[in-house]
Structure formats: C-alpha cells, structure tokens
Protein backbone atom coordinates (compact mmCIF):
# COMPACT_ATOMS: atom_id res chain seq x y z
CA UNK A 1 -4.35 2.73 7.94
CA UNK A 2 -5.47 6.19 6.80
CA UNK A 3 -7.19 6.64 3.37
CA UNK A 4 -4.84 8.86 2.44
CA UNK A 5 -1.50 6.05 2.87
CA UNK A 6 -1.04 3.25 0.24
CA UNK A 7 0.81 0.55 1.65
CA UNK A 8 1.96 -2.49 -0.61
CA UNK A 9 3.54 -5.61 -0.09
CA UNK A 10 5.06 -6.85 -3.69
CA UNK A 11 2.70 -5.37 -6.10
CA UNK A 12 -0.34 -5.67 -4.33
CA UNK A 13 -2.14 -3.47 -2.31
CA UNK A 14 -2.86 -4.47 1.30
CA UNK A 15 -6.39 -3.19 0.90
CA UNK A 16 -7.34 -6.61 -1.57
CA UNK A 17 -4.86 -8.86 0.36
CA UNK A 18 -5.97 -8.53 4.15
CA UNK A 19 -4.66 -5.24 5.58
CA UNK A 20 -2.58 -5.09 8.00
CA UNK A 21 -2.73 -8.45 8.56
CA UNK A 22 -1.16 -9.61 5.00
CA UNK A 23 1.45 -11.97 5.81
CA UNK A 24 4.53 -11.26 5.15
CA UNK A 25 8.15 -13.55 3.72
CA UNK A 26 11.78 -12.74 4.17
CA UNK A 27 12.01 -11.35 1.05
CA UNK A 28 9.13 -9.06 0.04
CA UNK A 29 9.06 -5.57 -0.47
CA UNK A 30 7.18 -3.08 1.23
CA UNK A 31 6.09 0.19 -0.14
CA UNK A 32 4.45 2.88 1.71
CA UNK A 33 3.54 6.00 -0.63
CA UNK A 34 1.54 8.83 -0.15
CA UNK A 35 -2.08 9.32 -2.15
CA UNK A 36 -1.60 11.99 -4.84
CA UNK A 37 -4.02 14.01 -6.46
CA UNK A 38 -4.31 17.14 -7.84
CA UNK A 39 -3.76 18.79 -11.98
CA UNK A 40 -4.15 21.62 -13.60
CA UNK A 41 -7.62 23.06 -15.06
C-alpha cells in the first residue's frame, strides 16, 4: 500500500487492523479513497 491510498474495511482503517492481511467476511465493505490535502492561505 502507498502512503498516499487509504484503504478500509467497515470503518476501520487497514493500517490498525493488519494491512493487507485484515480478514475479510461476505459482507463487509471496502473503501479505497485517495489522501487529500491541500486549503487555501
């Protein structure tokens, strides 16, 4: 996984529940968004 990609399974973040290897059910949901930063001065 890049720094950059979030990936969560549910609610949680893979990062505090094992990475990529996070088991997984049937029924979850999987989210994959894209880090976002940025504002105005």
């Amino acid at each position: 996984m890049r720094p950059h990609v979030n990936l969560f399974v549910g609610n949680e973040s893979i990062r505090y529940t094992g990475g990529l290897s996070t088991p997984l059910t049937g029924d979850c949901e999987i989210s994959i968004l894209p880090a976002v930063s940025g504002g105005a001065p």
